[in-house]
C-alpha atoms as a PDB file:
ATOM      1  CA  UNK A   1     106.718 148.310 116.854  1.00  0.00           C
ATOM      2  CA  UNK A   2     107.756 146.376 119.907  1.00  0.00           C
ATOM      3  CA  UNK A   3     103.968 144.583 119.596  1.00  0.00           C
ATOM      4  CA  UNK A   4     104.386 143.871 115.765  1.00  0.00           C
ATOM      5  CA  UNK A   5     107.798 141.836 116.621  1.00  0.00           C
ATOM      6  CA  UNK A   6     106.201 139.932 119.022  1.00  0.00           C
ATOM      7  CA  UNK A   7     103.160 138.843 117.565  1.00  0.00           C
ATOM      8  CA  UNK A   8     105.508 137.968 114.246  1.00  0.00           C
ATOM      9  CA  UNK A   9     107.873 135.550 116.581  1.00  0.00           C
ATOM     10  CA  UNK A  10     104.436 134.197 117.887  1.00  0.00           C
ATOM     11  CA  UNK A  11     102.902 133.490 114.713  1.00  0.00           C
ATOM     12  CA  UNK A  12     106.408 132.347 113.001  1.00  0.00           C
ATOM     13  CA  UNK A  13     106.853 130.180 116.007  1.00  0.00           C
ATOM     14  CA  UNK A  14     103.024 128.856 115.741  1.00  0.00           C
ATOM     15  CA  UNK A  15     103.784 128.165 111.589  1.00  0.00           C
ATOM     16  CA  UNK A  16     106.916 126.312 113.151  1.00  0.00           C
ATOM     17  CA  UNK A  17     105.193 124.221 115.179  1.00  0.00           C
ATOM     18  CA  UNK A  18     102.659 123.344 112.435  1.00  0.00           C
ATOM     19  CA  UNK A  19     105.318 122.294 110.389  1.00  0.00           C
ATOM     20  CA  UNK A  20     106.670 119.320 112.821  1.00  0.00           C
ATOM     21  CA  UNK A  21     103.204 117.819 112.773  1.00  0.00           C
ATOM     22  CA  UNK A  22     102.691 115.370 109.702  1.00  0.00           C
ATOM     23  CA  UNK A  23      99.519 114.987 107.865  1.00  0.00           C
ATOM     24  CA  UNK A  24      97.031 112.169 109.876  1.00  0.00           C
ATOM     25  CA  UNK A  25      96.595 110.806 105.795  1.00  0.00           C
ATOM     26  CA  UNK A  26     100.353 109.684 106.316  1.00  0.00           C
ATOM     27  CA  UNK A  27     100.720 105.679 107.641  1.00  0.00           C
ATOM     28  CA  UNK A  28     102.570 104.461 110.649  1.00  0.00           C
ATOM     29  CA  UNK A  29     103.748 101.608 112.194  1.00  0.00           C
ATOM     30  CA  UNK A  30     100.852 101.774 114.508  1.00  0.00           C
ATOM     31  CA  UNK A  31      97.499 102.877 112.426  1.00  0.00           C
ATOM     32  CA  UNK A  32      97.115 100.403 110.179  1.00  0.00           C
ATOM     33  CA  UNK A  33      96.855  96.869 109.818  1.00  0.00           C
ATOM     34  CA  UNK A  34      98.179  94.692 106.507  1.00  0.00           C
ATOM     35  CA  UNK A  35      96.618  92.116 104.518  1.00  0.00           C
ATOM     36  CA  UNK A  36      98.679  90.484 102.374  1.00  0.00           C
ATOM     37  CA  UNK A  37      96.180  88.398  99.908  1.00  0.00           C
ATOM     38  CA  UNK A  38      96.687  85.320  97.848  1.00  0.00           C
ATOM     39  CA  UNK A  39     100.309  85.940  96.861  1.00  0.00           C
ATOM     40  CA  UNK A  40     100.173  82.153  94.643  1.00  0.00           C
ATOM     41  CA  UNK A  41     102.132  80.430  92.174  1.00  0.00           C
ATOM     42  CA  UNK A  42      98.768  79.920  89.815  1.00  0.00           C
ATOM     43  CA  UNK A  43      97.766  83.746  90.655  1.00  0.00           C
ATOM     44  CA  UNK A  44     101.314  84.424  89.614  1.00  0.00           C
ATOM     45  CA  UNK A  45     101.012  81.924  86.003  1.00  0.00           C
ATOM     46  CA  UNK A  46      98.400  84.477  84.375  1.00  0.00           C
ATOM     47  CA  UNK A  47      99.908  87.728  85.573  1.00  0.00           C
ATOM     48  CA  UNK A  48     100.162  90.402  82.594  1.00  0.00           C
ATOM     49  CA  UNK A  49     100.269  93.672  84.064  1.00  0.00           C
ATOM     50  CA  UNK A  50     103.904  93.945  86.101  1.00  0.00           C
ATOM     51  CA  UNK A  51     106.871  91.249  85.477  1.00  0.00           C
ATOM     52  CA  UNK A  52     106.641  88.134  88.034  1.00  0.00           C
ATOM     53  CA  UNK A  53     110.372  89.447  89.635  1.00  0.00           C
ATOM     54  CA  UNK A  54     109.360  92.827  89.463  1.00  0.00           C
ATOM     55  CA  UNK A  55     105.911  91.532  91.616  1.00  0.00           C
ATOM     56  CA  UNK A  56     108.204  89.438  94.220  1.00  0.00           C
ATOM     57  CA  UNK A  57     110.395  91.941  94.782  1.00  0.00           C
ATOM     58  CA  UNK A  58     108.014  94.708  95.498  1.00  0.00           C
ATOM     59  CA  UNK A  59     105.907  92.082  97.434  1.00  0.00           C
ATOM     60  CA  UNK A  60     109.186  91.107  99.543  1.00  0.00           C
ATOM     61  CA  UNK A  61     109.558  95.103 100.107  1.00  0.00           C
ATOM     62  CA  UNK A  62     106.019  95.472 101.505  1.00  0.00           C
ATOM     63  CA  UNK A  63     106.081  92.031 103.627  1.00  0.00           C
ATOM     64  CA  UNK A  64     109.857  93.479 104.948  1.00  0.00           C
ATOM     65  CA  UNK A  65     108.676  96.303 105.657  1.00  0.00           C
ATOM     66  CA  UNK A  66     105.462  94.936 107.974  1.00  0.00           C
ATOM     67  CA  UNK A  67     107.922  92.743 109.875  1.00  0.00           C
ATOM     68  CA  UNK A  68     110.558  95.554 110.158  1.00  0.00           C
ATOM     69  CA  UNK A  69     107.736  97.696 111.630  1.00  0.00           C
ATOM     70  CA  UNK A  70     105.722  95.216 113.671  1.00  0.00           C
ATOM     71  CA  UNK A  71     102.575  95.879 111.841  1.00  0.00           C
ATOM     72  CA  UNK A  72      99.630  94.039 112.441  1.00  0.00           C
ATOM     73  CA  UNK A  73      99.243  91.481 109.515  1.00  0.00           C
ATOM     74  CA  UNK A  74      97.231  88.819 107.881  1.00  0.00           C
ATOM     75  CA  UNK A  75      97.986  86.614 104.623  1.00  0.00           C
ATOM     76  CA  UNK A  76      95.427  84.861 103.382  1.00  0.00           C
ATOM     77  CA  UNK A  77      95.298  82.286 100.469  1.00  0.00           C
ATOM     78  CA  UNK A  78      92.690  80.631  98.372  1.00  0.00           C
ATOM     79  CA  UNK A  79      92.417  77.345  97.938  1.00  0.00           C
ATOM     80  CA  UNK A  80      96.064  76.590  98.861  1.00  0.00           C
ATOM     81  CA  UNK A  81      96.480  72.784  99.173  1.00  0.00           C
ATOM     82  CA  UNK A  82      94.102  72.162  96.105  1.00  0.00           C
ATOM     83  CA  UNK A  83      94.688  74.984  93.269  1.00  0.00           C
ATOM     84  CA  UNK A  84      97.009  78.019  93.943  1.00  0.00           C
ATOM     85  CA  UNK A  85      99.710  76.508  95.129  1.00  0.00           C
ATOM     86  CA  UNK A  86     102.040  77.753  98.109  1.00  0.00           C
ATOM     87  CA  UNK A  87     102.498  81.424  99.156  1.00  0.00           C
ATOM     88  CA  UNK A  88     105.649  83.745  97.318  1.00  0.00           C
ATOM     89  CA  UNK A  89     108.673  82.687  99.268  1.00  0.00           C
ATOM     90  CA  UNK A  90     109.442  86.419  99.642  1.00  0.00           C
ATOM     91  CA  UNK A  91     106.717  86.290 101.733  1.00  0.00           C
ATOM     92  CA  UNK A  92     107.116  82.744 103.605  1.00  0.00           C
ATOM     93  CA  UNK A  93     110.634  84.695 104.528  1.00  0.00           C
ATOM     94  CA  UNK A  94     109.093  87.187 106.572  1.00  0.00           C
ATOM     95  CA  UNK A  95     106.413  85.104 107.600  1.00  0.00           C
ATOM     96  CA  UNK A  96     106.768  81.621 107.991  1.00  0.00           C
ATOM     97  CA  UNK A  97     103.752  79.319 106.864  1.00  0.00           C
ATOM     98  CA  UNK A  98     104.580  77.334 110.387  1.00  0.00           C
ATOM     99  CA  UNK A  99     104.239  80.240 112.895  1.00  0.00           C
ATOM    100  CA  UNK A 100     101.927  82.864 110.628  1.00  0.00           C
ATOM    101  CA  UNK A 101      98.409  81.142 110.622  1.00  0.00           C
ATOM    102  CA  UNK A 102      97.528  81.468 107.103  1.00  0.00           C
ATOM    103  CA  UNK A 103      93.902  82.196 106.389  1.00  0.00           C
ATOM    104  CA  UNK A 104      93.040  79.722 103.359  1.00  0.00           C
ATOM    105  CA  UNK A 105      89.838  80.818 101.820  1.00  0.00           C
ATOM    106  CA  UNK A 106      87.491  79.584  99.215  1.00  0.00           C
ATOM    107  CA  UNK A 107      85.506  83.115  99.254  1.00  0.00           C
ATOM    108  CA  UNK A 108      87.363  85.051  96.410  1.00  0.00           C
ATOM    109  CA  UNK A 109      86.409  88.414  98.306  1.00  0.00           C
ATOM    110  CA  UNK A 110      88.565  87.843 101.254  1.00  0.00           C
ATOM    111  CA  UNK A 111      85.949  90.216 103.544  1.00  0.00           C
ATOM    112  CA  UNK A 112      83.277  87.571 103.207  1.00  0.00           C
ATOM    113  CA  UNK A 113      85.335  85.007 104.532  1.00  0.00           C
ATOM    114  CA  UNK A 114      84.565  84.609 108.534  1.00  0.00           C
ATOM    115  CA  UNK A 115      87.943  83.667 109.440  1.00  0.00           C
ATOM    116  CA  UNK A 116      89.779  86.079 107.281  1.00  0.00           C
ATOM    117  CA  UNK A 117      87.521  88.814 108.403  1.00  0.00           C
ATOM    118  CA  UNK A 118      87.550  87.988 112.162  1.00  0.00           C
ATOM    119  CA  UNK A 119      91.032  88.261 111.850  1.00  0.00           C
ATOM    120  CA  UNK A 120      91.459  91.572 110.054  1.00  0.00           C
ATOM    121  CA  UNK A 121      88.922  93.241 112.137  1.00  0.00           C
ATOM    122  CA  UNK A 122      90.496  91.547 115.006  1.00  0.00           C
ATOM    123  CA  UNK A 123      93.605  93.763 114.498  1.00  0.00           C
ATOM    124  CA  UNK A 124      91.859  96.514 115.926  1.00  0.00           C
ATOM    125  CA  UNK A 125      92.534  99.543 113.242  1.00  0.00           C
ATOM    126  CA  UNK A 126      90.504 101.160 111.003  1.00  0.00           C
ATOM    127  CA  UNK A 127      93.146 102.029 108.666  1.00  0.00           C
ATOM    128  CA  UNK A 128      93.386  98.668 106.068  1.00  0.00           C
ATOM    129  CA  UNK A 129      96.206  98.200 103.807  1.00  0.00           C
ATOM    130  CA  UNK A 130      95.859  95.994 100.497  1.00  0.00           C
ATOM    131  CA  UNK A 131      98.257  93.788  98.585  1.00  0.00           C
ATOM    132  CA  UNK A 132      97.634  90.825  96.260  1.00  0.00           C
ATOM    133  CA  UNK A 133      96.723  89.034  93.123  1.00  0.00           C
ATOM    134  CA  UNK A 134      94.435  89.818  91.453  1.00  0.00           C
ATOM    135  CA  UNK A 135      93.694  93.455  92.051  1.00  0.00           C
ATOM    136  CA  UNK A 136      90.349  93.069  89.509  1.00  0.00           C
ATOM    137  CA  UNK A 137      89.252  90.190  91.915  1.00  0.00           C
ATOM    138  CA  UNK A 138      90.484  89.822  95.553  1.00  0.00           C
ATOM    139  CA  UNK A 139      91.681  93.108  95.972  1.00  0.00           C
ATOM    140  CA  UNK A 140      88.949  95.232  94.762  1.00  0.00           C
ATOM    141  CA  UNK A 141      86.309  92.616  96.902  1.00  0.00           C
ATOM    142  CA  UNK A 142      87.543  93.671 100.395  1.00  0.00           C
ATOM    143  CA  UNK A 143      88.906  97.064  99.621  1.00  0.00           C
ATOM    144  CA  UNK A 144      84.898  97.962  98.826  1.00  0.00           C
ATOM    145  CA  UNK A 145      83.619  96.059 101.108  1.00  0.00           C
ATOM    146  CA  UNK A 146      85.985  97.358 103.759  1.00  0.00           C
ATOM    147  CA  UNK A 147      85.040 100.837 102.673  1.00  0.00           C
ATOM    148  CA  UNK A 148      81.554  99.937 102.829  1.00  0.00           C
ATOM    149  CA  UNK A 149      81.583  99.456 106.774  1.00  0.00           C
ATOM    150  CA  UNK A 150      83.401 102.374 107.474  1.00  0.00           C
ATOM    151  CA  UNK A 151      87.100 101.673 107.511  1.00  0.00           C
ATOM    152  CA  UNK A 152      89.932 103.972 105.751  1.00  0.00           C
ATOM    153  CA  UNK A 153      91.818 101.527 102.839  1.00  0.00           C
ATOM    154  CA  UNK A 154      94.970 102.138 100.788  1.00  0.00           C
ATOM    155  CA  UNK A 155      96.147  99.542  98.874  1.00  0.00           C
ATOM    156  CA  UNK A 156      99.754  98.850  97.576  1.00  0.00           C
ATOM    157  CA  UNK A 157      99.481  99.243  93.267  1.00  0.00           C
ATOM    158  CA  UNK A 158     102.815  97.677  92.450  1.00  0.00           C
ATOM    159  CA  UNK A 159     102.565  95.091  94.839  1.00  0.00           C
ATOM    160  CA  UNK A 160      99.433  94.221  93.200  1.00  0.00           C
ATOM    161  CA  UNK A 161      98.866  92.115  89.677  1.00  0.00           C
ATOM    162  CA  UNK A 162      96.039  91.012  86.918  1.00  0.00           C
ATOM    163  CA  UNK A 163      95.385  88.854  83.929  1.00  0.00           C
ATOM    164  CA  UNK A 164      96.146  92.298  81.887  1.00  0.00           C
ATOM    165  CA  UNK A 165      96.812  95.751  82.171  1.00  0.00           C
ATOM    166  CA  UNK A 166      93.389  97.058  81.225  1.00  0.00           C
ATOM    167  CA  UNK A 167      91.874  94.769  84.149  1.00  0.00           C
ATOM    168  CA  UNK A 168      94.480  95.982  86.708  1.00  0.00           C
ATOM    169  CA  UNK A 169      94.382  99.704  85.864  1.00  0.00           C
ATOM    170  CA  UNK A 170      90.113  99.114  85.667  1.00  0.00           C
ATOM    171  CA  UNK A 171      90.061  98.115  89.492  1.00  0.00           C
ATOM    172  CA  UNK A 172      92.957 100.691  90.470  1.00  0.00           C
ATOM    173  CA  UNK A 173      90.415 103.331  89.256  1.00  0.00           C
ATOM    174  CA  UNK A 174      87.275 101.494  90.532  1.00  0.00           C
ATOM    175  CA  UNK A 175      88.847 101.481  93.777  1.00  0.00           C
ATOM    176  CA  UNK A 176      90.025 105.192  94.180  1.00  0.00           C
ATOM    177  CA  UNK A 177      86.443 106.020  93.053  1.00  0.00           C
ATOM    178  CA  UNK A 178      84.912 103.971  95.963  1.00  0.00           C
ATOM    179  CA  UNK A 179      87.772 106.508  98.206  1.00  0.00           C
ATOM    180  CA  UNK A 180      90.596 104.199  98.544  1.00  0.00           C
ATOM    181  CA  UNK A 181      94.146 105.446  98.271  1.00  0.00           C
ATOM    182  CA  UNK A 182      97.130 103.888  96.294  1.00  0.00           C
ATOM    183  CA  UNK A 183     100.626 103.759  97.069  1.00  0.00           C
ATOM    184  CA  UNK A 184     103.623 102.088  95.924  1.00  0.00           C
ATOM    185  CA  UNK A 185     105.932  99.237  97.673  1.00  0.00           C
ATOM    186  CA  UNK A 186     108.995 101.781  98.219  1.00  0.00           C
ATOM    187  CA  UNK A 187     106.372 104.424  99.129  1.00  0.00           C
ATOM    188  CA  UNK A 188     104.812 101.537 102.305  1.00  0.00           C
ATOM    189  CA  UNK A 189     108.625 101.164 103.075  1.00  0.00           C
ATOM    190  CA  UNK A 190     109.706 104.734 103.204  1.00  0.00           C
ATOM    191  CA  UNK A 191     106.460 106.366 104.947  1.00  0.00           C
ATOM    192  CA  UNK A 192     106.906 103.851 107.610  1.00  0.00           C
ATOM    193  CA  UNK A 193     110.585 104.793 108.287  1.00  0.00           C
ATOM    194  CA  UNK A 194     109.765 108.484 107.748  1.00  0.00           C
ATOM    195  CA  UNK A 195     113.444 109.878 109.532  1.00  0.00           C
ATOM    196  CA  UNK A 196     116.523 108.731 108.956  1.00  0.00           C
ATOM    197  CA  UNK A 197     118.067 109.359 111.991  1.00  0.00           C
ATOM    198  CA  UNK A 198     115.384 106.314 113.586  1.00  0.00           C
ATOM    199  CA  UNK A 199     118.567 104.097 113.916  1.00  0.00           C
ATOM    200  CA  UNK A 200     116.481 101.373 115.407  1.00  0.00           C
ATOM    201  CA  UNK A 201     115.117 100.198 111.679  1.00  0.00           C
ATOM    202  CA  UNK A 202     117.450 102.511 109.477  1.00  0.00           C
ATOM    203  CA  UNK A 203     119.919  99.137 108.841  1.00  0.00           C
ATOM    204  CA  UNK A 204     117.003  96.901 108.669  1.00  0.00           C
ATOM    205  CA  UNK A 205     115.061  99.520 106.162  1.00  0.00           C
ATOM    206  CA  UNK A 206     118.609  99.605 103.433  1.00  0.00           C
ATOM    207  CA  UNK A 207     119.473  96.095 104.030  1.00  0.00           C
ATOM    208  CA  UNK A 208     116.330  94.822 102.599  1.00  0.00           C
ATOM    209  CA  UNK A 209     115.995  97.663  99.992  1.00  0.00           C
ATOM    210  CA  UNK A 210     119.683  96.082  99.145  1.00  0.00           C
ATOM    211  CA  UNK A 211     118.120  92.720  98.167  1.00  0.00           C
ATOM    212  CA  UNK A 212     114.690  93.715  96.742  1.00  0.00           C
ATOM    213  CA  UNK A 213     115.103  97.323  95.789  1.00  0.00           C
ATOM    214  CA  UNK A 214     116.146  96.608  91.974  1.00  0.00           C
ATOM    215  CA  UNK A 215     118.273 100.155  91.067  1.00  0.00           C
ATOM    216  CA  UNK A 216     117.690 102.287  94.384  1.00  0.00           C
ATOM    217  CA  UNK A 217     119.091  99.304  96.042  1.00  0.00           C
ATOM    218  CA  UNK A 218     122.223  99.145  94.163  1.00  0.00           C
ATOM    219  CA  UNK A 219     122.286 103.190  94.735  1.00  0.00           C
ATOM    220  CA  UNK A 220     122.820 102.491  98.349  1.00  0.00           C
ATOM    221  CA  UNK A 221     125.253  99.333  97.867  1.00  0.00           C
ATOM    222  CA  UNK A 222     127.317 101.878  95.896  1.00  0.00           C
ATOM    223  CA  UNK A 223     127.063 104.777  98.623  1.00  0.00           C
ATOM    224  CA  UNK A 224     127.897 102.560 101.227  1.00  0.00           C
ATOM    225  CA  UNK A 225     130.909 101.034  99.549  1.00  0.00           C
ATOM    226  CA  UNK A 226     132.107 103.730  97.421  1.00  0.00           C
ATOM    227  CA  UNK A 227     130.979 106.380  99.727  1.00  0.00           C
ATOM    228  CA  UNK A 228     131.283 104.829 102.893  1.00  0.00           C
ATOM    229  CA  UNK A 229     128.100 106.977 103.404  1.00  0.00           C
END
């Protein structure tokens, strides 16, 4: 009897144990690296799939969220001075065109560019995460290719936009055929913060779910006024 209790604490301590460990699928601050891509006012014009505030705001969530976390990240933008026009502000917010070093491209796949690539590959993970316009076009282009020379990709759906629906939901499924895995803009945030009681980027994380957040945000502007939660 006495040997059947302890081998149950054992194994209920061992299933314990297993529990605190999170899945290695799960992102961190630390094993991935961002590329934000061609987040443009003419990208933006022909944009069918998501509403434009609906596509800032999530955009502003994921480029928060990199900066919150000190994630390694790159934006890159095509043909900038002569056709698409300067970069979301909700990104320029988080990272400033003057201190950022924008990668302006005229490869549409962002992987074949050398700078843009150098750069990427320069962050030194093997973990890529994707967010941009168009997802038919310049997403799909280095999340295959990426895949293609052996690194793990996820890309960001809602932070993500094309000239319809049909041509957006096309290269979603195109890409999680090739093995790449979607997420959403809240999703990026929350994974990243993972525990609450990480008081370090626990303000940071609500305030800028306050401002970009659309109904969850004003859930926690209530709780913390109403509340005082």
């Amino acid at each position: 009897m006495k040997k059947a209790i302890v081998t149950l604490f054992i194994a209920t301590a061992s299933l314990a144990g297993n529990a605190q460990k999170p899945s290695p699928a799960l992102l961190s601050p630390t094993n991935h690296a961002l590329v934000l891509i061609d987040n443009e006012s003419q990208m933006a014009f022909a944009t069918k799939n998501i509403d434009i505030m609906e596509l800032r705001n999530n955009t502003a969530i994921v480029a928060g969220a990199s900066k919150i976390f000190n994630v390694p990240t790159v934006v890159t933008t095509v043909a900038e001075k002569s056709f698409a026009g300067p970069v979301f502000p909700e990104i320029q917010e988080f990272y400033p065109p003057a201190t950022s070093n924008y990668i302006d491209r005229t490869t549409m796949n962002t992987w074949e560019d050398v700078n843009a690539h150098k750069a990427i590959v320069g962050k030194g993970q093997k973990r890529i995460v994707l967010a941009g316009l168009w997802t038919s076009v310049c997403i799909v282009g280095p999340a295959l290719s990426a895949i293609s020379e052996g690194y793990e990709v996820y890309f960001i759906s809602d932070a993500c936009g094309d000239v319809t629906k049909e041509a957006h939901d096309m290269a979603i499924l195109r890409m999680i055929q090739a093995g790449a895995k979607p997420m959403t803009s809240i999703q990026y945030l929350l994974e990243l913060q993972r525990d609450w009681a990480r008081s370090a980027t626990y303000k940071p994380v609500n305030d800028l779910v306050k401002k970009y957040g659309g109904a969850y945000g004003i859930g926690i502007i209530y709780a913390h006024e109403m509340l005082k939660h």
